[in-house]
Protein backbone atom coordinates (compact mmCIF):
# COMPACT_ATOMS: atom_id res chain seq x y z
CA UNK A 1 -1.38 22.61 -69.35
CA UNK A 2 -3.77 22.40 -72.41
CA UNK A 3 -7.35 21.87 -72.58
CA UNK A 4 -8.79 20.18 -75.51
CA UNK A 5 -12.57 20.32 -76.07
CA UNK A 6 -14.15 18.79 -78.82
CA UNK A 7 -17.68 18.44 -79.53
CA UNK A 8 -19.28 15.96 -82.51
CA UNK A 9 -22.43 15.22 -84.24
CA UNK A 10 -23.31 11.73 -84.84
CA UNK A 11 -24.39 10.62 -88.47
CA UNK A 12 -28.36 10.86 -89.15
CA UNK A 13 -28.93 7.48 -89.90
CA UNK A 14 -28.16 5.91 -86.74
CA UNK A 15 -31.70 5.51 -84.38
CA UNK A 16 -31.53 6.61 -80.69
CA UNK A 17 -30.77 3.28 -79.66
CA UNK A 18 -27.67 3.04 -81.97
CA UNK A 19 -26.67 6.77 -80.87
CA UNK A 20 -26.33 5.41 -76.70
CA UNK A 21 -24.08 2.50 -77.80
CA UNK A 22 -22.04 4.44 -80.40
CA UNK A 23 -21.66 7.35 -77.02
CA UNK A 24 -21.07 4.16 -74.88
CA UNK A 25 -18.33 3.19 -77.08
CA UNK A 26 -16.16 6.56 -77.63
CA UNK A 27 -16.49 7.43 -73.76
CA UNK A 28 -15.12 4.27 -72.79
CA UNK A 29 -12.26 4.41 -75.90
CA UNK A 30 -11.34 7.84 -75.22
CA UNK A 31 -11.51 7.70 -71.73
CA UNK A 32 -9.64 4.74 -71.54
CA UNK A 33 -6.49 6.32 -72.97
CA UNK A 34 -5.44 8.18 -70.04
CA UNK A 35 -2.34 6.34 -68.28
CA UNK A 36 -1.46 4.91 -72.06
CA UNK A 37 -0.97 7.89 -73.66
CA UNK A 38 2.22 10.16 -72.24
CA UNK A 39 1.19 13.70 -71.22
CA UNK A 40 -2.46 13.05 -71.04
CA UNK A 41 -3.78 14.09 -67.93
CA UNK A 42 -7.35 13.73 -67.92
CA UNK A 43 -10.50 12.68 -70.13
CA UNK A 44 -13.97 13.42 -69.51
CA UNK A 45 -16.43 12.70 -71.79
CA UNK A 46 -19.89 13.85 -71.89
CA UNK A 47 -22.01 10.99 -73.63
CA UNK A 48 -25.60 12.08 -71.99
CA UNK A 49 -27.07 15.87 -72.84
CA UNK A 50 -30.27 18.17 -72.56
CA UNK A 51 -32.44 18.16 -75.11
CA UNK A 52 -31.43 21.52 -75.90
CA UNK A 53 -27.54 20.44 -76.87
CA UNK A 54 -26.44 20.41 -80.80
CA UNK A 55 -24.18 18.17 -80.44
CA UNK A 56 -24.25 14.52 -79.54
CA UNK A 57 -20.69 13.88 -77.46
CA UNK A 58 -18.24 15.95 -75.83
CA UNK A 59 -14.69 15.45 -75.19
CA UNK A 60 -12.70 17.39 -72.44
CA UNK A 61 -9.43 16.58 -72.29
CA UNK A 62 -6.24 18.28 -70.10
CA UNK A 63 -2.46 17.36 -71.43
CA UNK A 64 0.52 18.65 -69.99
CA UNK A 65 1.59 20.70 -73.13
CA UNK A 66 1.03 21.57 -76.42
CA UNK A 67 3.87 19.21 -77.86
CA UNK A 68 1.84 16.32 -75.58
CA UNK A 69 -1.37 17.46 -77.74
CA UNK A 70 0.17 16.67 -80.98
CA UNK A 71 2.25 13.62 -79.88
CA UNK A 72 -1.52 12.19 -78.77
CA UNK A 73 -3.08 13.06 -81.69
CA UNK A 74 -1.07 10.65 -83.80
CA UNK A 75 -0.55 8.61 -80.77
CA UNK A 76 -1.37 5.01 -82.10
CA UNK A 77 -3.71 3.84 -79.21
CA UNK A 78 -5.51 7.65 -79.94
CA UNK A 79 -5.67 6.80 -83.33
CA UNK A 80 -7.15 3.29 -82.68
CA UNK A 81 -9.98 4.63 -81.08
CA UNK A 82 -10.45 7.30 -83.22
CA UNK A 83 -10.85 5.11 -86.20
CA UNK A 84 -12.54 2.27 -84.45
CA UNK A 85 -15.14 4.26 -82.27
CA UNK A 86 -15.45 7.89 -83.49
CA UNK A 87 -14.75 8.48 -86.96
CA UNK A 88 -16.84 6.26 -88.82
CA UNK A 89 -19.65 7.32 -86.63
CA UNK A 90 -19.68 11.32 -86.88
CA UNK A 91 -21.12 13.65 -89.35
CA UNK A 92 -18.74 16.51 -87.85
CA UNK A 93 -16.58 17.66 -85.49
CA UNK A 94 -15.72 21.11 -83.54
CA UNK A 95 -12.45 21.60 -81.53
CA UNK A 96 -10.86 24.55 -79.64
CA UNK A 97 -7.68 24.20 -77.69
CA UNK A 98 -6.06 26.36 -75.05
CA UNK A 99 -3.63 27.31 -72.60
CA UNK A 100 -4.85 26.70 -68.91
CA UNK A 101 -2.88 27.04 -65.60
């Protein structure tokens, strides 16, 4: 198995009220994907935080392998909601992957 974290930073410009709809919308994009995209396990994301965080969304993902995390990551349904709900919206973007048992 393979756990995929990623954490982003949404774009200045957008006010507080903008930021809860733009979370709204990736949660419920990239948690939708699970049973459409082969080898993806599981999807969590974190679209409420402490005022302490740095970053504005996190994604925590589980896929059976690391050939499953590439094959998602061009997936077309992944891409649709990457380009539709997250991309556009983000100022930057950290990821770390790993082996889990």
């Amino acid at each position: 198995m393979v756990k995929h974290i990623i954490l982003w930073q949404l774009k200045d410009e957008y006010t507080e009220e903008q930021k809860v709809e733009i979370r709204r919308g990736i949660k419920e994009g990239l948690e939708g994907l699970v049973g459409i995209v082969p080898g993806l396990v599981s999807v969590h994301v974190q679209a409420e935080m402490l005022a302490s965080s740095n970053a504005d969304v996190m994604l925590d993902a589980v896929l059976e392998s690391e050939e499953a995390l590439k094959a998602y990551a061009v997936h077309p349904a992944h891409q649709a909601v990457a380009n539709g709900k997250v991309r556009p919206y983000t100022k930057s973007r950290t990821c770390i992957d790993f082996e889990v048992e």
